[in-house]
N, C-alpha and C. Protein backbone atom coordinates (compact mmCIF):
# COMPACT_ATOMS: atom_id res chain seq x y z
N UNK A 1 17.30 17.88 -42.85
CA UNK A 1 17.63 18.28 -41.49
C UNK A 1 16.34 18.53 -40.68
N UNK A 2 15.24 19.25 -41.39
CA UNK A 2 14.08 19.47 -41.05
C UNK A 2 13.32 18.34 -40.18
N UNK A 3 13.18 17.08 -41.52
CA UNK A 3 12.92 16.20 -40.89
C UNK A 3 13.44 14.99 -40.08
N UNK A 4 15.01 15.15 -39.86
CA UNK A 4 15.22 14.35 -38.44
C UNK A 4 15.21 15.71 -37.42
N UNK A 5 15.10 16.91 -37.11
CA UNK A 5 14.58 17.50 -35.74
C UNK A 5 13.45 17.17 -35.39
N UNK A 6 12.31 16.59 -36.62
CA UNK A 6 11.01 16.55 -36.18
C UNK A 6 10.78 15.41 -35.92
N UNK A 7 11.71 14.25 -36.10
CA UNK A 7 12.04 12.96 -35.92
C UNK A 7 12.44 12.72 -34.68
N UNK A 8 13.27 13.92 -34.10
CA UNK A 8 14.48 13.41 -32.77
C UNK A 8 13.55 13.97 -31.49
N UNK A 9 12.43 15.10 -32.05
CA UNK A 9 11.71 15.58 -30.94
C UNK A 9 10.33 14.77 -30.58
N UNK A 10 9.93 14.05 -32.13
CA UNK A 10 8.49 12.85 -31.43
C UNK A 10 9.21 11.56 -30.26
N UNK A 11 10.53 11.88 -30.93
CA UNK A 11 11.11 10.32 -29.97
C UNK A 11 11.40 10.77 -28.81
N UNK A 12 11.75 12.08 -28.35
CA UNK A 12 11.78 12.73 -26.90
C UNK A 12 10.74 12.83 -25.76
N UNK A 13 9.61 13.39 -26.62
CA UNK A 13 7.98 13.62 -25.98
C UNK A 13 7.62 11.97 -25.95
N UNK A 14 7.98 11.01 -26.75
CA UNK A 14 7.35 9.86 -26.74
C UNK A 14 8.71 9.06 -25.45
N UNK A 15 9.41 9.40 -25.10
CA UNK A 15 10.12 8.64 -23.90
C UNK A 15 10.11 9.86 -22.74
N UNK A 16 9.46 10.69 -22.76
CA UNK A 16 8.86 11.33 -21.49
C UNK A 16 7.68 11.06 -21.32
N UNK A 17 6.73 11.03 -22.57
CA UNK A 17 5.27 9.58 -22.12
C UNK A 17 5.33 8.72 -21.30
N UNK A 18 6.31 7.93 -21.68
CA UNK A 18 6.76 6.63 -21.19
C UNK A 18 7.02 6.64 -19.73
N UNK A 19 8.23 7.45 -19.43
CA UNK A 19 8.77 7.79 -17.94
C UNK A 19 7.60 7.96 -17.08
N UNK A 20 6.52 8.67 -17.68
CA UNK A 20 5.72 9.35 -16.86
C UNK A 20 4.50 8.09 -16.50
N UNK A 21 4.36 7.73 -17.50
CA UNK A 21 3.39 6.17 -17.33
C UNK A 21 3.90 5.10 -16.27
N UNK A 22 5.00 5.40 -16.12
CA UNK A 22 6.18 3.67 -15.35
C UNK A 22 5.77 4.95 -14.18
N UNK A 23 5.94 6.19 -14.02
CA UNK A 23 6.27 6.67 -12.69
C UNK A 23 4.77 6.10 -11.78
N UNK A 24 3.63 6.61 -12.43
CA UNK A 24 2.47 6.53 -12.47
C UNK A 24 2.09 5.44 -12.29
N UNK A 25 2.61 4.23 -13.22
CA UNK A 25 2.30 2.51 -12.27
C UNK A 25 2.57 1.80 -11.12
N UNK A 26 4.29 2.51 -11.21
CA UNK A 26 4.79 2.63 -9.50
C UNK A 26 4.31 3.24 -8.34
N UNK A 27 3.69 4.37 -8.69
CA UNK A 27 2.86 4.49 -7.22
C UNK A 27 1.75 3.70 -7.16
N UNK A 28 0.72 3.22 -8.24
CA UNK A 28 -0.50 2.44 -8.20
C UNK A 28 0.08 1.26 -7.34
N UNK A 29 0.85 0.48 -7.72
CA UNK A 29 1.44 -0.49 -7.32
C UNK A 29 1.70 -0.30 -5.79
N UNK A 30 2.64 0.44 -5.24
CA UNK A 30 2.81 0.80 -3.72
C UNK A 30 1.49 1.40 -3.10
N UNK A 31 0.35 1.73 -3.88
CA UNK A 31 -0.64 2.04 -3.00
C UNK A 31 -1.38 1.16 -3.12
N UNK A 32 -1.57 -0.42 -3.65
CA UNK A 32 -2.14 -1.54 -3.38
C UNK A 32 -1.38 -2.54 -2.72
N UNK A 33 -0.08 -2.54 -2.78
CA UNK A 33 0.92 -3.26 -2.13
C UNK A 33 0.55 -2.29 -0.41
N UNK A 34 0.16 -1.34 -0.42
CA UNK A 34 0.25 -0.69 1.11
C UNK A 34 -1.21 -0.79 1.79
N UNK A 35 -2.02 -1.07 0.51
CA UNK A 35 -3.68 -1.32 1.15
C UNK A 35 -3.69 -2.92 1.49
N UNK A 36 -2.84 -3.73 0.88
CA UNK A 36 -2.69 -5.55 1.27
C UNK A 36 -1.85 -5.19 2.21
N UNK A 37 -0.97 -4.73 2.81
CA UNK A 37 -0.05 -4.70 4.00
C UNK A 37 -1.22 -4.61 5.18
N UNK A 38 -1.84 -2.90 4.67
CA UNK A 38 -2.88 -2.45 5.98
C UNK A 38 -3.96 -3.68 6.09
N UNK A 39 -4.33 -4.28 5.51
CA UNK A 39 -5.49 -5.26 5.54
C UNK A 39 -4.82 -6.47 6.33
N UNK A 40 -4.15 -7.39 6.12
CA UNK A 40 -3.02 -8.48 6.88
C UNK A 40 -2.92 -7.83 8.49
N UNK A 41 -2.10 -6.43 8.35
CA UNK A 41 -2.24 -6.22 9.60
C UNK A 41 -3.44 -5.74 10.78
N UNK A 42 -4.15 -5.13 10.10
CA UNK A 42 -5.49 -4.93 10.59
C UNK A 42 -6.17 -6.16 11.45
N UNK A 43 -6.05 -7.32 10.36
CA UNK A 43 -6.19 -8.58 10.41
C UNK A 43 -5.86 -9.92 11.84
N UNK A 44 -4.27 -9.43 11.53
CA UNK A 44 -3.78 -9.76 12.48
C UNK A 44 -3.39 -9.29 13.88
N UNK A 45 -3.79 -7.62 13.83
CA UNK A 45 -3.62 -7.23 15.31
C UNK A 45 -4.97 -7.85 15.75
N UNK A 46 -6.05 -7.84 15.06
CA UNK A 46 -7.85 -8.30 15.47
C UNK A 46 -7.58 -9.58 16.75
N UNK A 47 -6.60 -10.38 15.78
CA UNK A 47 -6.55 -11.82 16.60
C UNK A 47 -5.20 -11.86 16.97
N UNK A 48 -4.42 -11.11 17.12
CA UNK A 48 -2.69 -11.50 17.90
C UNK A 48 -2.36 -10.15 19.01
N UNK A 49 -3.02 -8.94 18.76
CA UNK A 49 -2.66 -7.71 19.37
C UNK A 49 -1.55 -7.13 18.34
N UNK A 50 -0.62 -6.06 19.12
CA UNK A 50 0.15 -5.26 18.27
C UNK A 50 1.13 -5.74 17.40
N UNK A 51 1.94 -6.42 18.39
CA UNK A 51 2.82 -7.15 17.89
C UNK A 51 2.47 -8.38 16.61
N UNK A 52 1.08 -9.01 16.32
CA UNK A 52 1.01 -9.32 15.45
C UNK A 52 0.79 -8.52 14.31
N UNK A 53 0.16 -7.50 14.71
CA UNK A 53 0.04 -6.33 13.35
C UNK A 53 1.39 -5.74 12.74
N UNK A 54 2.38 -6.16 13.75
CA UNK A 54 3.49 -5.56 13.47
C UNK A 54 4.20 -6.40 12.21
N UNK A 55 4.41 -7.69 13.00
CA UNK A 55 4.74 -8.45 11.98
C UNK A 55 4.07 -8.79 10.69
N UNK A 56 2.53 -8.52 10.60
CA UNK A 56 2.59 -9.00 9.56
C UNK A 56 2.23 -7.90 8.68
N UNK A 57 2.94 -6.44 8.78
CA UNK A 57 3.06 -5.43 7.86
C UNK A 57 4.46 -5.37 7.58
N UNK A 58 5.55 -5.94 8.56
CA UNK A 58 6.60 -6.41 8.13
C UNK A 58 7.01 -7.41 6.97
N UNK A 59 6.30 -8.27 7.13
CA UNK A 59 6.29 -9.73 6.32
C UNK A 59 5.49 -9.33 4.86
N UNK A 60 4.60 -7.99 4.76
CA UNK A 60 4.25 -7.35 3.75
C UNK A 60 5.05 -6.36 3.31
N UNK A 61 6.00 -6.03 3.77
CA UNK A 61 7.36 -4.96 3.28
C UNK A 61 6.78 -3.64 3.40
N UNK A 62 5.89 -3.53 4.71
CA UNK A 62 5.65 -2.07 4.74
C UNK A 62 6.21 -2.24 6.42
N UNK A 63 5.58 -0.65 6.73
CA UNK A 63 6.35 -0.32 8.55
C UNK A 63 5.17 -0.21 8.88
N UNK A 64 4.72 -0.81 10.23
CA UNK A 64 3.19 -0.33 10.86
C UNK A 64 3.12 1.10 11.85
N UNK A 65 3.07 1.87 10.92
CA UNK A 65 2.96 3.33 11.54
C UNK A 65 2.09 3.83 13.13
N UNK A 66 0.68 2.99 12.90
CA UNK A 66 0.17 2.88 13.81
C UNK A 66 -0.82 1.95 14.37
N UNK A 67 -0.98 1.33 15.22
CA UNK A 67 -2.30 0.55 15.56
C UNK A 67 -3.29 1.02 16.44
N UNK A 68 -4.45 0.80 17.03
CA UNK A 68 -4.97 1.47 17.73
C UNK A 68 -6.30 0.04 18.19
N UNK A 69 -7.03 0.23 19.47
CA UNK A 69 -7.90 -0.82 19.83
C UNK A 69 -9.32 -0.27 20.10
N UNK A 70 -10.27 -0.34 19.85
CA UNK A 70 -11.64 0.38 20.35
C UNK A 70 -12.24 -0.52 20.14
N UNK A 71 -12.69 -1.38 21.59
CA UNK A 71 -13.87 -2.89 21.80
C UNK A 71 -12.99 -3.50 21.20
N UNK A 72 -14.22 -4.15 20.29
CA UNK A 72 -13.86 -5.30 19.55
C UNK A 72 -12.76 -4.93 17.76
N UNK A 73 -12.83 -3.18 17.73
CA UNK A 73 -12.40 -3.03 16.15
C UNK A 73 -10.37 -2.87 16.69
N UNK A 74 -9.77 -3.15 15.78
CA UNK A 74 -8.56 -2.49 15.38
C UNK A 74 -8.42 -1.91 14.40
N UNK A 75 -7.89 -1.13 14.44
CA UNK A 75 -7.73 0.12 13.25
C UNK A 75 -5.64 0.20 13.40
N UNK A 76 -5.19 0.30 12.06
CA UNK A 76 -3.73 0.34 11.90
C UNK A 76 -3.91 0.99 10.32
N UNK A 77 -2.54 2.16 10.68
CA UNK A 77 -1.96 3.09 9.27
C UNK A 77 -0.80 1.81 8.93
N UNK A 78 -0.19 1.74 8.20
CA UNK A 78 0.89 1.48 7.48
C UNK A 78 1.99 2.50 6.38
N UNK A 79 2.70 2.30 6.46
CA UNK A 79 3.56 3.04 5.24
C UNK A 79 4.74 1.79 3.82
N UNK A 80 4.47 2.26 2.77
CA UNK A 80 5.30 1.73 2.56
C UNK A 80 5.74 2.22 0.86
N UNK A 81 6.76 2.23 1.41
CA UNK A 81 7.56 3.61 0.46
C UNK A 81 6.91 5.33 0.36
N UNK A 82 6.65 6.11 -0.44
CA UNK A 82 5.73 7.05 -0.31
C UNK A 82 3.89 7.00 -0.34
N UNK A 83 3.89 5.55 -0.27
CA UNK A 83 2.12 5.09 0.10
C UNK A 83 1.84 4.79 1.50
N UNK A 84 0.75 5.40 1.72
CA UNK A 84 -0.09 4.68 3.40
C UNK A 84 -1.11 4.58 3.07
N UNK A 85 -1.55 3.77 3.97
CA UNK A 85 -2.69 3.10 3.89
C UNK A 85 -3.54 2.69 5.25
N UNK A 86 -4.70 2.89 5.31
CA UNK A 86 -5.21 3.11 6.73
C UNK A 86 -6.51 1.51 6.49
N UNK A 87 -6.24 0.31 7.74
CA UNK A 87 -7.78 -0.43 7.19
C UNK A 87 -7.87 -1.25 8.93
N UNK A 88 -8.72 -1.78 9.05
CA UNK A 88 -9.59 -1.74 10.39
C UNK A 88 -10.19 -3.01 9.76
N UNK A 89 -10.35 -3.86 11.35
CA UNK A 89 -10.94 -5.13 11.04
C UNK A 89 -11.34 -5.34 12.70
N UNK A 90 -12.52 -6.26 12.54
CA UNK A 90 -13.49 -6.08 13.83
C UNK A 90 -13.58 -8.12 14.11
N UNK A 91 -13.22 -7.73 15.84
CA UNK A 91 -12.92 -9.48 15.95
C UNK A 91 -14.48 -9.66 16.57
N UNK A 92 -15.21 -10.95 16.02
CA UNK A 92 -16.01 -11.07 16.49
C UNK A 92 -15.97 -12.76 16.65
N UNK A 93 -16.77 -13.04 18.20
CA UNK A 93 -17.13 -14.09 18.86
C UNK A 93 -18.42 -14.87 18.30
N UNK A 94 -17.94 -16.19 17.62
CA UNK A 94 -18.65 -16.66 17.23
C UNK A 94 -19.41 -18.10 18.17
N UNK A 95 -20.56 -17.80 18.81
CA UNK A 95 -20.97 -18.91 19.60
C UNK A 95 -22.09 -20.13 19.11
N UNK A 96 -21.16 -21.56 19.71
CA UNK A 96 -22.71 -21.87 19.20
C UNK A 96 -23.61 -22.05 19.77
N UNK A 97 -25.15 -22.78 19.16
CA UNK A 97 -26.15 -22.56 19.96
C UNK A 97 -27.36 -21.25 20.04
């Protein structure tokens, strides 16, 4: 009896390991899935304005929380699920000559 309690309790602690590892990959995951959203849109407000930042944090399965314009940089938050993610991209004029 001894030894299946000490049997039934390694298999308990060893599938609350587990739970806790999957919980732990799932946020890694939504906080790189939310830093590729913020980057696309960053991206695309640079060269479309808001409405392209919008869409393409949409088309990345996050919500574009915010965008913002200063000169030449855009700066946009994103959310997506309990991750945000903040990234900025700077349009620059390339001439030749």
């Amino acid at each position: 009896m001894v030894g299946l309690l000490g049997w039934l309790m390694g298999l308990s602690l060893t599938a609350a390991l587990l739970i806790g590892i999957v919980a732990v990959g799932d946020a890694a995951i939504d906080d790189a899935r939310a830093a590729t959203a913020a980057d696309a849109a960053a991206l695309a407000g640079a060269a479309g304005g808001s409405e392209a930042a919008q869409v393409a944090a949409e088309r990345n399965g996050a919500t574009l929380v915010r965008v913002s314009f200063r000169g030449s940089v855009t700066s946009v938050e994103v959310r997506l699920g309990d991750a945000r993610a903040v990234a900025h991209a700077e349009r620059l004029i390339v001439r030749d000559g």
